[in-house]
PDB file of N, CA and C in Angstrom:
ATOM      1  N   UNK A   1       0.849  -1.159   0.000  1.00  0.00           N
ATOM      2  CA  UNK A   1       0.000   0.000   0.000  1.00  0.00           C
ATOM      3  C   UNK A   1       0.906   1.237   0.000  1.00  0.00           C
ATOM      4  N   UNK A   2       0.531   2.016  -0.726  1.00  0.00           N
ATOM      5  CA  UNK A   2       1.527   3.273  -0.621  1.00  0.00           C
ATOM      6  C   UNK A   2       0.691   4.489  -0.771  1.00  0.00           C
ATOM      7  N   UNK A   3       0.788   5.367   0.536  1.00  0.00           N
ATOM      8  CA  UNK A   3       0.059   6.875   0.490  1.00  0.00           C
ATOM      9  C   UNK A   3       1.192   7.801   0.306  1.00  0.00           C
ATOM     10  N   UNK A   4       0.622   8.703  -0.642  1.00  0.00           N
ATOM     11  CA  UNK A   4       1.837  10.231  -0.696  1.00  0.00           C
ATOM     12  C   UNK A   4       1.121  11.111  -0.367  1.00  0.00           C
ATOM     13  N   UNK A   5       2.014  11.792   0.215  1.00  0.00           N
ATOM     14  CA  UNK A   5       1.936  12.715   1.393  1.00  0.00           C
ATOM     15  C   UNK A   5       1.723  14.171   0.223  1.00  0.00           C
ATOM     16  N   UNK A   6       0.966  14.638  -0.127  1.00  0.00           N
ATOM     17  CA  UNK A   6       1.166  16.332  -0.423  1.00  0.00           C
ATOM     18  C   UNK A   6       0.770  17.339  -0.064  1.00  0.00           C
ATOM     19  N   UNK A   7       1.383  18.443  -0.353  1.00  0.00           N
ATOM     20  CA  UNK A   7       1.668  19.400   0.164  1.00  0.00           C
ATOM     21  C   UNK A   7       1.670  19.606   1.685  1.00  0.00           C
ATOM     22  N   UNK A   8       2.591  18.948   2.450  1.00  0.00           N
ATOM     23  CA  UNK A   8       3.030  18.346   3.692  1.00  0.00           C
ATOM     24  C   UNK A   8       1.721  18.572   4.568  1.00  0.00           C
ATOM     25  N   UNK A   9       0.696  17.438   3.998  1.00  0.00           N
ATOM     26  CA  UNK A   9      -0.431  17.731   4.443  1.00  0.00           C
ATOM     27  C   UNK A   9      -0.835  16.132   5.172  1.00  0.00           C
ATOM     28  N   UNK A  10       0.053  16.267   5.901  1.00  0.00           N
ATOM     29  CA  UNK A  10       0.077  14.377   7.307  1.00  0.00           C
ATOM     30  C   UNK A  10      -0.826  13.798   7.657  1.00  0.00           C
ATOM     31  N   UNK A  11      -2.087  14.964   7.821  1.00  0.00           N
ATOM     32  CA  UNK A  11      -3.230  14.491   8.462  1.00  0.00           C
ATOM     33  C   UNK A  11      -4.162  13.950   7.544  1.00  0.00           C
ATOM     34  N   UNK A  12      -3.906  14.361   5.900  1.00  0.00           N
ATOM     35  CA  UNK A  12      -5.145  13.730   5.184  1.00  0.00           C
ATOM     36  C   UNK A  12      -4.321  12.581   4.675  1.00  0.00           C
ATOM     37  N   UNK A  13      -3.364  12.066   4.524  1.00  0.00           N
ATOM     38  CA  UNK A  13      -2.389  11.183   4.212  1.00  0.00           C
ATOM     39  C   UNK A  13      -2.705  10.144   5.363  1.00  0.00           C
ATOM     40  N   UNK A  14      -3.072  10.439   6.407  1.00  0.00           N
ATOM     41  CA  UNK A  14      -3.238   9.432   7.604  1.00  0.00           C
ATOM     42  C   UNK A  14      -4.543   8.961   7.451  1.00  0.00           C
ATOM     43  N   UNK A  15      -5.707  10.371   7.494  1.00  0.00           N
ATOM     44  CA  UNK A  15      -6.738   9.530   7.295  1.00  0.00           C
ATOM     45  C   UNK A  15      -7.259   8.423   5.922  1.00  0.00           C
ATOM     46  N   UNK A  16      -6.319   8.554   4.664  1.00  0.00           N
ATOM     47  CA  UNK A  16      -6.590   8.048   3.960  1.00  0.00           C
ATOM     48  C   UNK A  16      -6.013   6.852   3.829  1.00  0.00           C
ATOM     49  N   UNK A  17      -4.941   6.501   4.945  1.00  0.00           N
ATOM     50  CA  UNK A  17      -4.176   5.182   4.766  1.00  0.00           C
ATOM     51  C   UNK A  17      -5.633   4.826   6.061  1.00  0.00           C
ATOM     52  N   UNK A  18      -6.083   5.274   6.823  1.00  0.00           N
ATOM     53  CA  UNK A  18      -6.804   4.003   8.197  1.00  0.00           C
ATOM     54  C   UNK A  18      -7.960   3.961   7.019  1.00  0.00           C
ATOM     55  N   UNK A  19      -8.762   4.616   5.713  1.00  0.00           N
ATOM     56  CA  UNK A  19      -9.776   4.241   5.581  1.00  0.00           C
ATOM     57  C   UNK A  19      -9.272   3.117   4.321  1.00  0.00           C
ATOM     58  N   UNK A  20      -7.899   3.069   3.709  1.00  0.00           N
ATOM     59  CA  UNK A  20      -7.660   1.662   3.063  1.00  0.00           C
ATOM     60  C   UNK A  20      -7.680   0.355   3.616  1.00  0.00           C
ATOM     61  N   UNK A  21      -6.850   0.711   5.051  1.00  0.00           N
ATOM     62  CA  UNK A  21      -6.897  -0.358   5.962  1.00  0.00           C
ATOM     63  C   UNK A  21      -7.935  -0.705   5.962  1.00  0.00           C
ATOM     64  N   UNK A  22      -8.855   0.203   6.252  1.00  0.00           N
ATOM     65  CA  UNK A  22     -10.396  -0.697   6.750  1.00  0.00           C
ATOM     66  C   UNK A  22     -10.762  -0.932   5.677  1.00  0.00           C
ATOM     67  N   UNK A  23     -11.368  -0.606   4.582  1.00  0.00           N
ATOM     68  CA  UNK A  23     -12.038  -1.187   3.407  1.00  0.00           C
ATOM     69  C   UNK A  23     -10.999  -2.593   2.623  1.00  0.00           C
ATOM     70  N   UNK A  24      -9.650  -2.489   3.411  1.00  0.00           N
ATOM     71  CA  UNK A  24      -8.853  -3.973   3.267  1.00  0.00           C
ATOM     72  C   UNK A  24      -9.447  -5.015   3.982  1.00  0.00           C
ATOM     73  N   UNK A  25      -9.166  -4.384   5.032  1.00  0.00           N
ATOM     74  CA  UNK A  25      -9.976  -5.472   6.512  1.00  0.00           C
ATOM     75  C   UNK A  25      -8.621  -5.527   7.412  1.00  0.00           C
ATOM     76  N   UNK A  26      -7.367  -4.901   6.871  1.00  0.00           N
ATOM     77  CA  UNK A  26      -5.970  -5.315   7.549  1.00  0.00           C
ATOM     78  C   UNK A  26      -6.341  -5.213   9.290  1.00  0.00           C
ATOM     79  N   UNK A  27      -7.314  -4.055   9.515  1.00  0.00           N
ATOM     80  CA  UNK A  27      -7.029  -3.767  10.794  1.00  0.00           C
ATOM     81  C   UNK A  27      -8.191  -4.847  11.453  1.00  0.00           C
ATOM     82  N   UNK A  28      -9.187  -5.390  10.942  1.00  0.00           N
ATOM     83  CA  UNK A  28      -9.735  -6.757  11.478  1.00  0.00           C
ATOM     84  C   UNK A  28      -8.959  -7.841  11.673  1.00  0.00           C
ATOM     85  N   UNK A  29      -8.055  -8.079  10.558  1.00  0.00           N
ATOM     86  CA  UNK A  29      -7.421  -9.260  10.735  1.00  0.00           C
ATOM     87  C   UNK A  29      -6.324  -9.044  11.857  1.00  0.00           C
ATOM     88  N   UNK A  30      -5.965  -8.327  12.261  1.00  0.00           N
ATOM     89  CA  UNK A  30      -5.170  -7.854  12.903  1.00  0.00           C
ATOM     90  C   UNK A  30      -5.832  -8.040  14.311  1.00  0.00           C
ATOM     91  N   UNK A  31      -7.007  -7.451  14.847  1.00  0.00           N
ATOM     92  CA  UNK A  31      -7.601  -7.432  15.769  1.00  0.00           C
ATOM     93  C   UNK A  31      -8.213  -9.096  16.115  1.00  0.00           C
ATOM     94  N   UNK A  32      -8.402  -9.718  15.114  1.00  0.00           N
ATOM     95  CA  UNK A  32      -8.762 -11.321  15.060  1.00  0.00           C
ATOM     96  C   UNK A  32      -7.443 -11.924  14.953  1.00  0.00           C
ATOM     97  N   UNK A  33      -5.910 -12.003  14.674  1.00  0.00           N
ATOM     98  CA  UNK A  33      -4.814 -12.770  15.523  1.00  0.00           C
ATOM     99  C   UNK A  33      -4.332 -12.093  16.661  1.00  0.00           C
ATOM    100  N   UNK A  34      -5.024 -11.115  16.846  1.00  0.00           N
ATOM    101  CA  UNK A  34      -4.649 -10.506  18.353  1.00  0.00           C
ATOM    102  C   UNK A  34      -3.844 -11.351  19.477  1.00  0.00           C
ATOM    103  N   UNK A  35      -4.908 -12.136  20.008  1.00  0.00           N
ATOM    104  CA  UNK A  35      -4.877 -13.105  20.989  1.00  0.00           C
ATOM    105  C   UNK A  35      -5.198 -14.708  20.412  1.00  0.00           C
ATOM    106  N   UNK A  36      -5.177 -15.788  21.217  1.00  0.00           N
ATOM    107  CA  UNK A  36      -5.219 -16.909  21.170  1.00  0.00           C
ATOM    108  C   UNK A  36      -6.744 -17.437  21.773  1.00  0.00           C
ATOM    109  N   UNK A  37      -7.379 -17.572  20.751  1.00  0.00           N
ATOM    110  CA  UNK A  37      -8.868 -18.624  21.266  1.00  0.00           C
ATOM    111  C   UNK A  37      -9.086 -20.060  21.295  1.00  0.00           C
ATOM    112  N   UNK A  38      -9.907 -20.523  21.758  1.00  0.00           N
ATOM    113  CA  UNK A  38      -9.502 -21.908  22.083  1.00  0.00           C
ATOM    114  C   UNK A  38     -10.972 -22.399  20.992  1.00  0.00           C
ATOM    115  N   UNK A  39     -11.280 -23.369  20.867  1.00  0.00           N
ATOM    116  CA  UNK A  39     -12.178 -23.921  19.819  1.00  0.00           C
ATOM    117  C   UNK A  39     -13.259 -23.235  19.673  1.00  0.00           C
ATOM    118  N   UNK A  40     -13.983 -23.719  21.589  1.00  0.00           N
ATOM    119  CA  UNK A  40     -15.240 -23.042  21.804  1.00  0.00           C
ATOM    120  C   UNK A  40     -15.527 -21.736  21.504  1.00  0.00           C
ATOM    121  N   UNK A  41     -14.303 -21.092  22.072  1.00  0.00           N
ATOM    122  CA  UNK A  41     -14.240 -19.737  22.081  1.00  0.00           C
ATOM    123  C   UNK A  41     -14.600 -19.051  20.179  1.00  0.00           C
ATOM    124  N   UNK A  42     -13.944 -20.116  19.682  1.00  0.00           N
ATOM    125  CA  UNK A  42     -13.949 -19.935  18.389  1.00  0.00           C
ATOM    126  C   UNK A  42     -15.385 -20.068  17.809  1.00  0.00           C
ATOM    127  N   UNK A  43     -15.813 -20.887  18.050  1.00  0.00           N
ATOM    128  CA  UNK A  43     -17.357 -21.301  17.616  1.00  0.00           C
ATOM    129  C   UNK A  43     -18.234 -20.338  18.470  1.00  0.00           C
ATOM    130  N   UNK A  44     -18.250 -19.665  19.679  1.00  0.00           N
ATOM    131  CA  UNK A  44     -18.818 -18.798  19.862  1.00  0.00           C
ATOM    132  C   UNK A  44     -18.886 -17.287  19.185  1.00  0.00           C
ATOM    133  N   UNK A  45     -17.478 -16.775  18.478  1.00  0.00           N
ATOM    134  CA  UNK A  45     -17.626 -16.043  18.091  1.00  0.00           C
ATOM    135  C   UNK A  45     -18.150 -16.222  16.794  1.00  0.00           C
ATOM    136  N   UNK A  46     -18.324 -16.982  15.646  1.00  0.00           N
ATOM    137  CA  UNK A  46     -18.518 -17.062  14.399  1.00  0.00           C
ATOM    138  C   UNK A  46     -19.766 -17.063  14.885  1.00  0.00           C
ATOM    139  N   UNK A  47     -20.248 -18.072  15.898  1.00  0.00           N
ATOM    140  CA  UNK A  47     -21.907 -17.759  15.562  1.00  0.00           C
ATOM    141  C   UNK A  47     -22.530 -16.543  16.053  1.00  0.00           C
ATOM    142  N   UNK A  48     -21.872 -15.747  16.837  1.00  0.00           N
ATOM    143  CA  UNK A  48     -21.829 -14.413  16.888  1.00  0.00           C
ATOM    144  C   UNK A  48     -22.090 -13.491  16.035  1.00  0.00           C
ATOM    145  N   UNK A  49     -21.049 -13.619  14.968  1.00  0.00           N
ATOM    146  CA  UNK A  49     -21.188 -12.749  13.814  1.00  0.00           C
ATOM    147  C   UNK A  49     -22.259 -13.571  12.689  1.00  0.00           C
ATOM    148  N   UNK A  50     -22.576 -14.440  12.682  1.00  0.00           N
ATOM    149  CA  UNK A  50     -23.437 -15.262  11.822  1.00  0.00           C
ATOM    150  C   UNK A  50     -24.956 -14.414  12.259  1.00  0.00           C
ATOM    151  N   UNK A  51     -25.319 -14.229  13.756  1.00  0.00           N
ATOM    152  CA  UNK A  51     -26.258 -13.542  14.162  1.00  0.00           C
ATOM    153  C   UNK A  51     -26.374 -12.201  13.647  1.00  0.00           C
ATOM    154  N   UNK A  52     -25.397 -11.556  13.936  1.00  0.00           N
ATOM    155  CA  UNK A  52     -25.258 -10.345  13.528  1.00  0.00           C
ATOM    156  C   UNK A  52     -25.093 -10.408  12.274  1.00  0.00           C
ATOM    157  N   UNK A  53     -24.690 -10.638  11.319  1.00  0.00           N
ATOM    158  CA  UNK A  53     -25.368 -10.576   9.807  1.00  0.00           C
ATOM    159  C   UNK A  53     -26.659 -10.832   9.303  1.00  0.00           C
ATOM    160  N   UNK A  54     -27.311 -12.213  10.320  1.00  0.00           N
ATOM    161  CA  UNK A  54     -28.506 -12.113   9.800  1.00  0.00           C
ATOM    162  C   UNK A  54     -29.483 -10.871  10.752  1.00  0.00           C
ATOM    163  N   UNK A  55     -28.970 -10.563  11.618  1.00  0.00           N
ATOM    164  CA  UNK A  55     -30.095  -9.521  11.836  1.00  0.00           C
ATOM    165  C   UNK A  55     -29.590  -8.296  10.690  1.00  0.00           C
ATOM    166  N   UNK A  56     -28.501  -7.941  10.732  1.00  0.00           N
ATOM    167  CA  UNK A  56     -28.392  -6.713   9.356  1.00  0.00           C
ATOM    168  C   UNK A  56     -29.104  -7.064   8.261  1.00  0.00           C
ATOM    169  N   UNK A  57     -29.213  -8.215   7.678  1.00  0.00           N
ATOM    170  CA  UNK A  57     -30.046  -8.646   6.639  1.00  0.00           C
ATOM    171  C   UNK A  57     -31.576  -8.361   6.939  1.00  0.00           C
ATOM    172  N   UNK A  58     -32.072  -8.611   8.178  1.00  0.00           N
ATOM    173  CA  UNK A  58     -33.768  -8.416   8.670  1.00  0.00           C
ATOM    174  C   UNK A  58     -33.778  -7.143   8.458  1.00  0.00           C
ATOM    175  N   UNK A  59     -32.787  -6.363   9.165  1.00  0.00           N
ATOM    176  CA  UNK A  59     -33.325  -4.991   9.649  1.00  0.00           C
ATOM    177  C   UNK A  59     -32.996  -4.144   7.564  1.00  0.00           C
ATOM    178  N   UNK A  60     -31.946  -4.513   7.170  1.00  0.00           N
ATOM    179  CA  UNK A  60     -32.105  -4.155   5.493  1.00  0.00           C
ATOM    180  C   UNK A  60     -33.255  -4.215   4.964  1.00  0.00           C
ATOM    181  N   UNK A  61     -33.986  -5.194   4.612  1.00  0.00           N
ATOM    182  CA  UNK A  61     -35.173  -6.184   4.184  1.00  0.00           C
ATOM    183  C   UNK A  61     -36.336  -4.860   5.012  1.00  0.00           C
ATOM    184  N   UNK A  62     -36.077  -5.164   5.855  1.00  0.00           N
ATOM    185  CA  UNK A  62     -37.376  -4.086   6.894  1.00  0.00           C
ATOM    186  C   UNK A  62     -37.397  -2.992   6.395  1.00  0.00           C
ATOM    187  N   UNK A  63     -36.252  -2.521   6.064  1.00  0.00           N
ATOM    188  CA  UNK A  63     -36.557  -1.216   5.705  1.00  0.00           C
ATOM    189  C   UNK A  63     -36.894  -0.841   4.196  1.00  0.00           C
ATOM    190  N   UNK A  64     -36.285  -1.416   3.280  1.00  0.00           N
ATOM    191  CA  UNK A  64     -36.967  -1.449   2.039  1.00  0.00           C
ATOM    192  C   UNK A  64     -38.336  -1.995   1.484  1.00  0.00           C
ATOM    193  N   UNK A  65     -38.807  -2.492   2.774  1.00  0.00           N
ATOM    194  CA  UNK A  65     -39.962  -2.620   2.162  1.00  0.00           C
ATOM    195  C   UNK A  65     -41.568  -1.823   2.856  1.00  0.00           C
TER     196      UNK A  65
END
């Protein structure tokens, strides 16, 4: 990834490298090898986020119609 910096302007150069990161996902993946989970732990979180997608999907759906 490479941001250039112009007209020694740091701060929009910064915000435009954290919003690549995120639309990468670098800083998820990052935050998900953080630490060490153990299986369960593992299967609790996926079905976690499995929930939470399908409610974003209800509440989408809800509103378009």
């Amino acid at each position: 990834m490479l941001i250039r910096v112009r007209n020694n302007d740091v701060g929009k150069a910064i915000t435009q490298m954290k919003r690549r990161m995120n639309d990468e996902g670098i800083l998820r993946d990052l935050k998900k090898h953080e630490f060490h989970l153990t299986r369960s732990q593992k299967r609790k979180v996926k079905h976690k986020e499995a929930v939470k997608r399908l409610n974003k999907l209800k509440r989408l759906k809800e509103e378009h119609s």
